[in-house]
N, C-alpha and C. Protein backbone atom coordinates (compact mmCIF):
# COMPACT_ATOMS: atom_id res chain seq x y z
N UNK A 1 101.84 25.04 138.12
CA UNK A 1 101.58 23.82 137.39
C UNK A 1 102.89 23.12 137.03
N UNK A 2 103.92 24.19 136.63
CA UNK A 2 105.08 23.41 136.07
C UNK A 2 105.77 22.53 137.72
N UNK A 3 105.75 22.86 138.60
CA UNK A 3 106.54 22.61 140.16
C UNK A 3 105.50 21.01 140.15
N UNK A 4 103.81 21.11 139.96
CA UNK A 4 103.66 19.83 140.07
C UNK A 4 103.42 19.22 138.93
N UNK A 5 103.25 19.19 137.87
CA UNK A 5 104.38 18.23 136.90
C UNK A 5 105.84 17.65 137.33
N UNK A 6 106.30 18.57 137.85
CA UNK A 6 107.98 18.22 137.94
C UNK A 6 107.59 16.83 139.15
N UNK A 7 107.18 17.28 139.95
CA UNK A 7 107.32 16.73 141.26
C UNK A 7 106.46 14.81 141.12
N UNK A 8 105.78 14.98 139.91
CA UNK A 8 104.72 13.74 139.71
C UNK A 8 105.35 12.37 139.71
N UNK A 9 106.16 12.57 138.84
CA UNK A 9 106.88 11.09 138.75
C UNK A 9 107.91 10.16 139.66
N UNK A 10 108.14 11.13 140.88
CA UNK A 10 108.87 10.96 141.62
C UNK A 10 108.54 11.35 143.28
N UNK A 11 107.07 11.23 143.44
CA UNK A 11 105.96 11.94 144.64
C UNK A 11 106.37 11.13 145.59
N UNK A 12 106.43 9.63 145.34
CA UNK A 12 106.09 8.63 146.57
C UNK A 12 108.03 8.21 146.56
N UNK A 13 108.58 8.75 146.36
CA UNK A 13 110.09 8.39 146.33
C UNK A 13 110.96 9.22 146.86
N UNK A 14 110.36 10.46 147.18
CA UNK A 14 111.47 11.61 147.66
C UNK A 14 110.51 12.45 149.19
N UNK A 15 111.35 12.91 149.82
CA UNK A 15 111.10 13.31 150.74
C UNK A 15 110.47 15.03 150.56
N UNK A 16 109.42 15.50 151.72
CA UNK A 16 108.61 16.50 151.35
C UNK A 16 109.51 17.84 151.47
N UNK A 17 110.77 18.13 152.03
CA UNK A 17 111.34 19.18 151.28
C UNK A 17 112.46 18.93 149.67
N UNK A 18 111.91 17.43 149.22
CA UNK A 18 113.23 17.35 148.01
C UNK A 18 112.22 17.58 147.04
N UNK A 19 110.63 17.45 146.91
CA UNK A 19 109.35 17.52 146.44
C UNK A 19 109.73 18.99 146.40
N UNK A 20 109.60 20.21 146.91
CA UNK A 20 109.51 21.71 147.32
C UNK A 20 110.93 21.81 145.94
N UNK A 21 111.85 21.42 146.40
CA UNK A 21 113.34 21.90 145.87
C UNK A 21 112.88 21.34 143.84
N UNK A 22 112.76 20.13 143.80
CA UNK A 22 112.38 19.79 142.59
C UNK A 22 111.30 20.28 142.23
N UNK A 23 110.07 21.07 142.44
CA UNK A 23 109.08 21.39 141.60
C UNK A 23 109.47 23.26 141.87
N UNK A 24 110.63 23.50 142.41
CA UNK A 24 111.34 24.70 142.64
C UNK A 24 112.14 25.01 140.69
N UNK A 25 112.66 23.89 141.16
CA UNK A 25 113.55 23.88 140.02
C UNK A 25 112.62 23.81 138.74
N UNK A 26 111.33 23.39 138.60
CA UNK A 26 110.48 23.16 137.07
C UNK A 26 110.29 23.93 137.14
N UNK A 27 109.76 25.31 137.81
CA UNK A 27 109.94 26.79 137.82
C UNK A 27 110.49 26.91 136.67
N UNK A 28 111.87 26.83 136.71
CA UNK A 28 113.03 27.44 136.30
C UNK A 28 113.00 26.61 134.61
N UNK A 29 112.84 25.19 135.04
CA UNK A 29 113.03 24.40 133.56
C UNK A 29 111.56 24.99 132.72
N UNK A 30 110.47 25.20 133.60
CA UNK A 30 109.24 25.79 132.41
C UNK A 30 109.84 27.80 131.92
N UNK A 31 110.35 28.12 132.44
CA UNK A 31 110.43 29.59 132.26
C UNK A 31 111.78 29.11 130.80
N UNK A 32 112.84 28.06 131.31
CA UNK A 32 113.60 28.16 129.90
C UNK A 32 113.01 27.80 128.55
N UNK A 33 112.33 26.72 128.83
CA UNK A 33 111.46 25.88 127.94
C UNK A 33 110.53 26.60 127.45
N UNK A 34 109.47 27.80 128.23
CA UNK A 34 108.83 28.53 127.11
C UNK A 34 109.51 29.58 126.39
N UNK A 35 110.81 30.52 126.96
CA UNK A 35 111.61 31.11 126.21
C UNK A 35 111.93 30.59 125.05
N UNK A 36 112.44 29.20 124.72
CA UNK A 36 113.12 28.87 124.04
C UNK A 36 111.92 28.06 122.68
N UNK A 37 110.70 28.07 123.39
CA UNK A 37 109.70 27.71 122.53
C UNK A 37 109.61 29.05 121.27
N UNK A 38 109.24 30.25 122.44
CA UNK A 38 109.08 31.34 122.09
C UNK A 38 110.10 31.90 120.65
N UNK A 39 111.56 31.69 121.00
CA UNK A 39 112.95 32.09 120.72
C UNK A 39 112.78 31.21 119.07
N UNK A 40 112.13 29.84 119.02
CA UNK A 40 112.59 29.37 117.96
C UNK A 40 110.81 29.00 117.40
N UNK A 41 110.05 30.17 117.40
CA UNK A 41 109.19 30.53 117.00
C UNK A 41 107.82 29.48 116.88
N UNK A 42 108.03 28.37 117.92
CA UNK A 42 107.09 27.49 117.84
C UNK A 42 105.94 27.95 118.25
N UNK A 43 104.93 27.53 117.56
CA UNK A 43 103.40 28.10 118.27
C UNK A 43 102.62 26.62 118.89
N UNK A 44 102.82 27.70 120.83
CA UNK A 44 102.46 26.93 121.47
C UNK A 44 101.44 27.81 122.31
N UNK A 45 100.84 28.13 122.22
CA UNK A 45 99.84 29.08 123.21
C UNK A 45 99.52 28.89 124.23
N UNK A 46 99.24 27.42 124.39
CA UNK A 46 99.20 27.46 126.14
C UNK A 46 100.34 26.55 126.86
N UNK A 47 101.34 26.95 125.92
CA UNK A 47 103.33 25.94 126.78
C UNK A 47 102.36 24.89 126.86
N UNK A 48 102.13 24.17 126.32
CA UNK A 48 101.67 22.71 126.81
C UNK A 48 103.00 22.14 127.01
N UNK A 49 104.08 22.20 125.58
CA UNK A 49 105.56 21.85 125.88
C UNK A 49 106.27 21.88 127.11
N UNK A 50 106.09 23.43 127.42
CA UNK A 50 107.27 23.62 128.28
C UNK A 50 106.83 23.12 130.05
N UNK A 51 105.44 23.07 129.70
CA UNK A 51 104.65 22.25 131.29
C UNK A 51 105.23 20.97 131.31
N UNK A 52 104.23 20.22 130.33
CA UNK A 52 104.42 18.90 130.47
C UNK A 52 105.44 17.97 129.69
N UNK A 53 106.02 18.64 128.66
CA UNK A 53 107.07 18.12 128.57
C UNK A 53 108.50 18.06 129.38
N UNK A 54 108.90 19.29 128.76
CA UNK A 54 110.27 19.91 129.82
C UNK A 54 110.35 19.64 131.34
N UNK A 55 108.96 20.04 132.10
CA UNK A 55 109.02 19.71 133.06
C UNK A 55 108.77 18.47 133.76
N UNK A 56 107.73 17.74 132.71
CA UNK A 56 107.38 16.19 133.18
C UNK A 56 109.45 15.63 132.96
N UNK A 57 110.21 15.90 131.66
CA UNK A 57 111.23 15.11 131.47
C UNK A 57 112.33 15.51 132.68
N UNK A 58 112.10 16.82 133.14
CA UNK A 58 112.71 17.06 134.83
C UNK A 58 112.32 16.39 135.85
N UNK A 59 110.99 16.37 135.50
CA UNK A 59 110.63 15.34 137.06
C UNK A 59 111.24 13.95 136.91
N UNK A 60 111.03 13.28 135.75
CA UNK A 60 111.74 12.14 135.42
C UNK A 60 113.41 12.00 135.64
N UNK A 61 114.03 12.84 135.56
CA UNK A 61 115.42 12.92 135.65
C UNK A 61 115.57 12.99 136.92
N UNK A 62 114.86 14.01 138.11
CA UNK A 62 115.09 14.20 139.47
C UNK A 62 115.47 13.41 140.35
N UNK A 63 114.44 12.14 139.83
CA UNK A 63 114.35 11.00 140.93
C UNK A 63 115.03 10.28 140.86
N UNK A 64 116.80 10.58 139.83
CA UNK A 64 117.79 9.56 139.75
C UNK A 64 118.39 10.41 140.57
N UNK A 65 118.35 11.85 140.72
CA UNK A 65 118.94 12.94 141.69
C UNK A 65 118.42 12.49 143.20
N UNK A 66 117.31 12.78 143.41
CA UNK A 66 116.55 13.02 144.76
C UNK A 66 116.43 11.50 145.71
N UNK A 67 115.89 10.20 144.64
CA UNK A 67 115.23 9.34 145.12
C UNK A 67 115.90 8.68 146.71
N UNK A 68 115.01 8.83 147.72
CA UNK A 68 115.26 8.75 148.70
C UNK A 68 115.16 7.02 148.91
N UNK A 69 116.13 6.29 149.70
CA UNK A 69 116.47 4.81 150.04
C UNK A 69 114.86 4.40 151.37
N UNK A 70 115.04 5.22 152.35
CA UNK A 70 113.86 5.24 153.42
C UNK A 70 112.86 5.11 152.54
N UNK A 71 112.54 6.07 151.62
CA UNK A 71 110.76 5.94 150.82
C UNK A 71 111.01 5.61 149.60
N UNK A 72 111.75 3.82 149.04
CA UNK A 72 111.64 3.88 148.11
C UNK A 72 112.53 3.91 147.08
N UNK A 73 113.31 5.10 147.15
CA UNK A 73 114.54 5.57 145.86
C UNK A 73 115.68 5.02 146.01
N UNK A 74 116.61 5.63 145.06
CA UNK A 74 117.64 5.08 145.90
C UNK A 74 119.08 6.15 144.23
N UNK A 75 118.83 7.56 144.49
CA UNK A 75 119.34 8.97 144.35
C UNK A 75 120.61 8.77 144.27
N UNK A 76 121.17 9.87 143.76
CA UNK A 76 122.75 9.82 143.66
C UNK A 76 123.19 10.90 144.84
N UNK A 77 122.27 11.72 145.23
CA UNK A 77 122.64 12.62 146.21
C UNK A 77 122.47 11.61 148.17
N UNK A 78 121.68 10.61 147.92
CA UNK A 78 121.01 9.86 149.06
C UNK A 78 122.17 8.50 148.87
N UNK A 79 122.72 7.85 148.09
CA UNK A 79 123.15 6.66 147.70
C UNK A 79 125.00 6.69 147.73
N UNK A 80 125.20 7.83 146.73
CA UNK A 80 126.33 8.35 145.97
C UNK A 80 126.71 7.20 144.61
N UNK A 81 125.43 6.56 144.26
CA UNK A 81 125.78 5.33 143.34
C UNK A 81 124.90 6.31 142.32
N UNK A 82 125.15 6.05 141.34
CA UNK A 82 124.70 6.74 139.97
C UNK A 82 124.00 5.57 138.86
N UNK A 83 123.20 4.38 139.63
CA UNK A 83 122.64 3.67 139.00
C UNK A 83 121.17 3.80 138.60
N UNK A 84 120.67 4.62 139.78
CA UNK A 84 118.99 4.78 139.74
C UNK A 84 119.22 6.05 138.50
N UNK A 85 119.93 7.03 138.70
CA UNK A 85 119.88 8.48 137.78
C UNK A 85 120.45 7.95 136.36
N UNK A 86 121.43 6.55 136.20
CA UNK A 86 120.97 6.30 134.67
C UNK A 86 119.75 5.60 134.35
N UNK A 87 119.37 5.10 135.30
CA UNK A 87 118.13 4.22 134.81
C UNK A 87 116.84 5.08 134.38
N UNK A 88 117.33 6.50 135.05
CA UNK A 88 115.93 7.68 134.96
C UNK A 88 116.38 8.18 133.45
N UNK A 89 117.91 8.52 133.01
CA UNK A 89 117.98 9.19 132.55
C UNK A 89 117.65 8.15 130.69
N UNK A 90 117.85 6.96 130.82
CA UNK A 90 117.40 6.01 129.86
C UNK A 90 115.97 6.24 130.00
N UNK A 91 115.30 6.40 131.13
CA UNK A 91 114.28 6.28 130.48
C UNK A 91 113.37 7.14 129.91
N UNK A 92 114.17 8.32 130.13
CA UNK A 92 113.27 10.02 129.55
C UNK A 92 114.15 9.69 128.13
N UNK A 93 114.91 9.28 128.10
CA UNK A 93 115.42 9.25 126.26
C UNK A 93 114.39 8.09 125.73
N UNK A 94 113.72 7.29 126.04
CA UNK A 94 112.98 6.35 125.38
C UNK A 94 111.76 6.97 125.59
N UNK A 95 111.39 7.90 126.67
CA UNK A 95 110.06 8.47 126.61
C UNK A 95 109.88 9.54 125.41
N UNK A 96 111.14 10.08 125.34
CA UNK A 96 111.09 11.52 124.53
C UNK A 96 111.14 10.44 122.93
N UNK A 97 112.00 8.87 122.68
CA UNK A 97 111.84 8.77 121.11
C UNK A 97 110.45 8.11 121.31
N UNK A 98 109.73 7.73 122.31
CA UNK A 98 108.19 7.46 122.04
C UNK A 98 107.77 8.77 121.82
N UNK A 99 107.71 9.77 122.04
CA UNK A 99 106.40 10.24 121.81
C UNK A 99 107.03 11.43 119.98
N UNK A 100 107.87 11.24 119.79
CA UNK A 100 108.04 12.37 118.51
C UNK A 100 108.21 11.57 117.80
């Protein structure tokens, strides 16, 4: 669940092994994110946090990483311009002061 969360916000913009590599990586961002739920004693019983937050705010960040120019994006790894990955990264800071 956490790999497609990660992968949602950024489906029609990245190519089908950068999809694999990024919902690879929400793996990794849901396993820190419920540790750290766990660690600072929040009661979350079913990680709703560490799914759809942590990992939705990874998928959001990715596609300033991944976003492919051919379908769409336009990535710092595909581009080497770092304009799309601030525009992602503004906008998970305005998503995260909407919702708390």
């Amino acid at each position: 669940l956490a790999g497609l969360v990660s992968i949602t916000a950024g489906c029609a913009s990245v190519k089908h092994w950068e999809a694999i590599v990024i919902g690879g990586i929400g793996g990794f961002v849901y396993c820190g994110a419920s540790m750290l739920a766990q660690k600072l004693k929040i009661d979350d019983v079913v990680d709703a946090f560490a799914v759809h937050g942590a990992c939705g705010l990874w998928g959001v960040i990715a596609l300033g990483f991944f976003g492919d120019p051919v379908v769409g994006g336009n990535g710092l790894f595909h581009t080497g311009k770092g304009d799309q990955l601030g525009a992602q990264i503004v906008a998970a800071i305005i998503i995260t002061l909407w919702v708390t």
